[in-house]
N, C-alpha and C. Protein backbone atom coordinates (compact mmCIF):
# COMPACT_ATOMS: atom_id res chain seq x y z
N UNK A 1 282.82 199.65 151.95
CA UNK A 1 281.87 200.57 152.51
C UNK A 1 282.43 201.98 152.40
N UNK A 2 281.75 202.82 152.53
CA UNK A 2 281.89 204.38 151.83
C UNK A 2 280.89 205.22 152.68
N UNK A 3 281.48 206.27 153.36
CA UNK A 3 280.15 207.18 153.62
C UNK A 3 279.32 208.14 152.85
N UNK A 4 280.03 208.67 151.67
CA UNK A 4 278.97 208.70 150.52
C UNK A 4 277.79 207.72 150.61
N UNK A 5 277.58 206.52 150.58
CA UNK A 5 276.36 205.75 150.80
C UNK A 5 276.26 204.87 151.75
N UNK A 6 276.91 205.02 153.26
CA UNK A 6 276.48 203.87 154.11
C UNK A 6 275.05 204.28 154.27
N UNK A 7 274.71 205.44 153.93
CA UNK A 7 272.80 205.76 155.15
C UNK A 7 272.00 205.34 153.82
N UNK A 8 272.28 204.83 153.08
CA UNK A 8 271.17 204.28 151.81
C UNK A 8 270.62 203.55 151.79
N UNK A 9 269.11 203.61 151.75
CA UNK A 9 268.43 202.30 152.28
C UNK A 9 268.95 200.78 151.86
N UNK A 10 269.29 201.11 150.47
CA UNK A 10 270.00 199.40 149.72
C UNK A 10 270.72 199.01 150.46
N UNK A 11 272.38 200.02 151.08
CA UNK A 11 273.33 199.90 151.82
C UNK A 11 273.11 198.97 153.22
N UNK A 12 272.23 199.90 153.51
CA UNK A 12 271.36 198.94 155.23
C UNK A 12 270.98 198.23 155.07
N UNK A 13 270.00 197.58 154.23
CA UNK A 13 269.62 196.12 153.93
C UNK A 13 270.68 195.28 153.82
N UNK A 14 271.80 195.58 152.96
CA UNK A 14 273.31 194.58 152.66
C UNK A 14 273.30 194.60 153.97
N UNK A 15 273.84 195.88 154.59
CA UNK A 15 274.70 195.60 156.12
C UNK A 15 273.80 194.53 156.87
N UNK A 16 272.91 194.54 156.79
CA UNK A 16 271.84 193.90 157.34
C UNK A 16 271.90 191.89 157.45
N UNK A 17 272.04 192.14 156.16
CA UNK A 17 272.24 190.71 155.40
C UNK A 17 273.58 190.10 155.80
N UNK A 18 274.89 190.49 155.54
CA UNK A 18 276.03 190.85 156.02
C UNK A 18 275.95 190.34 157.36
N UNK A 19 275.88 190.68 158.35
CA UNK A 19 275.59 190.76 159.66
C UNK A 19 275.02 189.63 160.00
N UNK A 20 273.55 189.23 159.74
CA UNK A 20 272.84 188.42 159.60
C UNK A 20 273.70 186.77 159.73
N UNK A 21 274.92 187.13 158.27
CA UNK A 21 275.38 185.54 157.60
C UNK A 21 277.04 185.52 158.01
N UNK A 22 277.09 186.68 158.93
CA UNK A 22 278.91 186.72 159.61
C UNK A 22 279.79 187.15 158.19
N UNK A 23 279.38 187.95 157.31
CA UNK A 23 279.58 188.30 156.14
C UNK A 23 280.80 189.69 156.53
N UNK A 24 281.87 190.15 156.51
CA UNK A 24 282.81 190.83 156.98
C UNK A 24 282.60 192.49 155.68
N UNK A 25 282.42 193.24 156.30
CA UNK A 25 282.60 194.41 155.45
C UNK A 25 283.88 194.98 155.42
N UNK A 26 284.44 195.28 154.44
CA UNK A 26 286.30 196.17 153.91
C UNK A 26 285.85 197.50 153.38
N UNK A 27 286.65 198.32 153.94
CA UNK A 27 286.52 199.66 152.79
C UNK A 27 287.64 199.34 151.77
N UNK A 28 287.46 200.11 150.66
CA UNK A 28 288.93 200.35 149.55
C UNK A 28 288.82 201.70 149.48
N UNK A 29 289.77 202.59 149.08
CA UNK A 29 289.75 203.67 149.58
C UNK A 29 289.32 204.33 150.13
N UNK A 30 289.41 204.54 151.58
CA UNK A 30 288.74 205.06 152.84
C UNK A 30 288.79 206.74 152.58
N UNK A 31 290.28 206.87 152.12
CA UNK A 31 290.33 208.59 151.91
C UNK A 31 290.09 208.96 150.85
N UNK A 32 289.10 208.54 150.05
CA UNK A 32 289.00 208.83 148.47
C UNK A 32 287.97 210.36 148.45
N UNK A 33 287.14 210.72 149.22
CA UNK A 33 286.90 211.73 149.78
C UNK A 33 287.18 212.85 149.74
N UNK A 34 288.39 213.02 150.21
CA UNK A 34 288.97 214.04 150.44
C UNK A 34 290.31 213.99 149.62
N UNK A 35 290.50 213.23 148.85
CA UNK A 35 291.95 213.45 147.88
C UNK A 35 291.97 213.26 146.47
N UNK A 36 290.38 212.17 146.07
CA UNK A 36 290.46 212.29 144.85
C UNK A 36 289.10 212.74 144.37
N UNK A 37 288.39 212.61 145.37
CA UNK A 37 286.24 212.74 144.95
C UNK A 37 286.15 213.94 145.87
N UNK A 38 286.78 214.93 146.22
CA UNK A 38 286.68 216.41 146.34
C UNK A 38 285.56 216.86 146.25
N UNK A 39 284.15 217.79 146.82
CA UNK A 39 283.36 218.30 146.96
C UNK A 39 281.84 217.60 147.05
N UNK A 40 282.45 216.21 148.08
CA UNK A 40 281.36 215.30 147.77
C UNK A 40 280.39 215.74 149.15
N UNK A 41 279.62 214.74 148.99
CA UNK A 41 278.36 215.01 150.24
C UNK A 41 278.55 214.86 152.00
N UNK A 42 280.45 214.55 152.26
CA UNK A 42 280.26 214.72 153.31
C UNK A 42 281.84 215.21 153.96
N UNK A 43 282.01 216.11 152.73
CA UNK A 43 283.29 217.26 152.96
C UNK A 43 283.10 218.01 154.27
N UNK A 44 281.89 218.49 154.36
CA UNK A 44 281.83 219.57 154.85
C UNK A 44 281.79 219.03 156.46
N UNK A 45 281.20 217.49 156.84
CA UNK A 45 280.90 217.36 157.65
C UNK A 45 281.89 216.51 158.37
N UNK A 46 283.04 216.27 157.41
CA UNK A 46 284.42 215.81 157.73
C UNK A 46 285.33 216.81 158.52
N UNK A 47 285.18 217.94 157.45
CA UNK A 47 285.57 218.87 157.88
C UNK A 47 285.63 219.31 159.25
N UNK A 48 284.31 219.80 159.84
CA UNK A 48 283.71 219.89 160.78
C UNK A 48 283.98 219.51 161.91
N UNK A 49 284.07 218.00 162.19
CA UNK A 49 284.62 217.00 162.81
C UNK A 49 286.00 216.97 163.17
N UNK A 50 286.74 216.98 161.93
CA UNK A 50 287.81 216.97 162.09
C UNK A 50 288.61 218.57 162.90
N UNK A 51 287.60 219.65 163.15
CA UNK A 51 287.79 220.89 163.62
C UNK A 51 287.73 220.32 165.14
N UNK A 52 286.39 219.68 165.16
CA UNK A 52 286.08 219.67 166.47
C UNK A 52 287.05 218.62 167.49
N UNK A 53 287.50 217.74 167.15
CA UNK A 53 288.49 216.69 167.49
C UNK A 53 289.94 217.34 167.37
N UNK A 54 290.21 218.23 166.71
CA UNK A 54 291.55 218.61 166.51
C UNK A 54 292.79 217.58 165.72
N UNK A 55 291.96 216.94 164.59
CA UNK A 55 292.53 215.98 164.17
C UNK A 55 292.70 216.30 162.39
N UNK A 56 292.67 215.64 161.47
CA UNK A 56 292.72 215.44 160.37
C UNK A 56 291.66 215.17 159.77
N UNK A 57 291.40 215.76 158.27
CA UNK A 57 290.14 214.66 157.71
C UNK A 57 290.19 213.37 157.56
N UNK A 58 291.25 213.24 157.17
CA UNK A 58 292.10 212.18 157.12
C UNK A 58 292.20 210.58 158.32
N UNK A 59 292.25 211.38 159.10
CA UNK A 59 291.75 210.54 160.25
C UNK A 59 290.49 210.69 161.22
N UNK A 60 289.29 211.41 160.70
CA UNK A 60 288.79 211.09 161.11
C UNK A 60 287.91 209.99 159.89
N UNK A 61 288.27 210.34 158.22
CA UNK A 61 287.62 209.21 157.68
C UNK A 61 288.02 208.08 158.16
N UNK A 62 289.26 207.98 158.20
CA UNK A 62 289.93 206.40 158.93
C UNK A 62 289.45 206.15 160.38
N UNK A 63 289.17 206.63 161.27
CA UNK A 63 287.87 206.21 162.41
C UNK A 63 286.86 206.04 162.11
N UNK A 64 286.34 206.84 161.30
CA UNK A 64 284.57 206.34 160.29
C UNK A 64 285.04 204.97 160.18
N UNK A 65 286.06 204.25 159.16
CA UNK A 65 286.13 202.94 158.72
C UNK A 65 286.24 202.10 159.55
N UNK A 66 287.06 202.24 161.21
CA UNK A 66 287.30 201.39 162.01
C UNK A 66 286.25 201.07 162.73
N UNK A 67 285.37 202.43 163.00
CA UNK A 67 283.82 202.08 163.13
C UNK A 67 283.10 201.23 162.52
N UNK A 68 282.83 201.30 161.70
CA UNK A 68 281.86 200.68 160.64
C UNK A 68 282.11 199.31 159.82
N UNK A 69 283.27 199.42 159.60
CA UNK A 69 283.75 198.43 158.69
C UNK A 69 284.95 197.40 159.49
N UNK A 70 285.21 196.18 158.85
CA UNK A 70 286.26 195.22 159.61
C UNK A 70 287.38 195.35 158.98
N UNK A 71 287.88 196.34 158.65
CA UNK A 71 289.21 196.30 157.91
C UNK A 71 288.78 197.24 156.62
N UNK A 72 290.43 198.17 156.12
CA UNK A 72 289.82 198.69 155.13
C UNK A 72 291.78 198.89 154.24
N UNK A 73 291.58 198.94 152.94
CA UNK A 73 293.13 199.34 152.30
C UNK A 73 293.10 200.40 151.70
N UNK A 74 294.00 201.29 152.23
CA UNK A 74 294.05 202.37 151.97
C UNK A 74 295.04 202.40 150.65
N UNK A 75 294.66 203.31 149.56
CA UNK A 75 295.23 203.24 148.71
C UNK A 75 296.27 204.52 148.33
């Protein structure tokens, strides 16, 4: 799972399905974001976040994943 596309309708239907059949969601690179996919659709709002928490982008993508997802490997 990725926040580039968790809000995508396809995405929600899987999660959906997933959920449904006890089906476990993983991220693989959780920080790909911000270290290798640079100026993507939710820099700014990482950013942001991470102002407002006084934390890292870094960790707040890695709370996005602990949220959302059951485990994730960071690469």
């Amino acid at each position: 799972m990725h926040p580039y596309v968790f809000h995508a309708p396809n995405v929600q239907r899987l999660l959906k399905i997933q959920n449904k059949h006890k089906i476990l969601t993983q991220s693989y690179a959780p920080l790909s974001p911000i270290v290798r996919d640079q100026g993507g659709p939710v820099d700014e709002v990482v950013e942001r976040i991470a102002k407002e928490k006084n934390a890292s982008p870094s960790q707040v993508l890695l709370a996005w994943n602990a949220r959302f997802t059951q485990g994730c490997l960071v690469t």
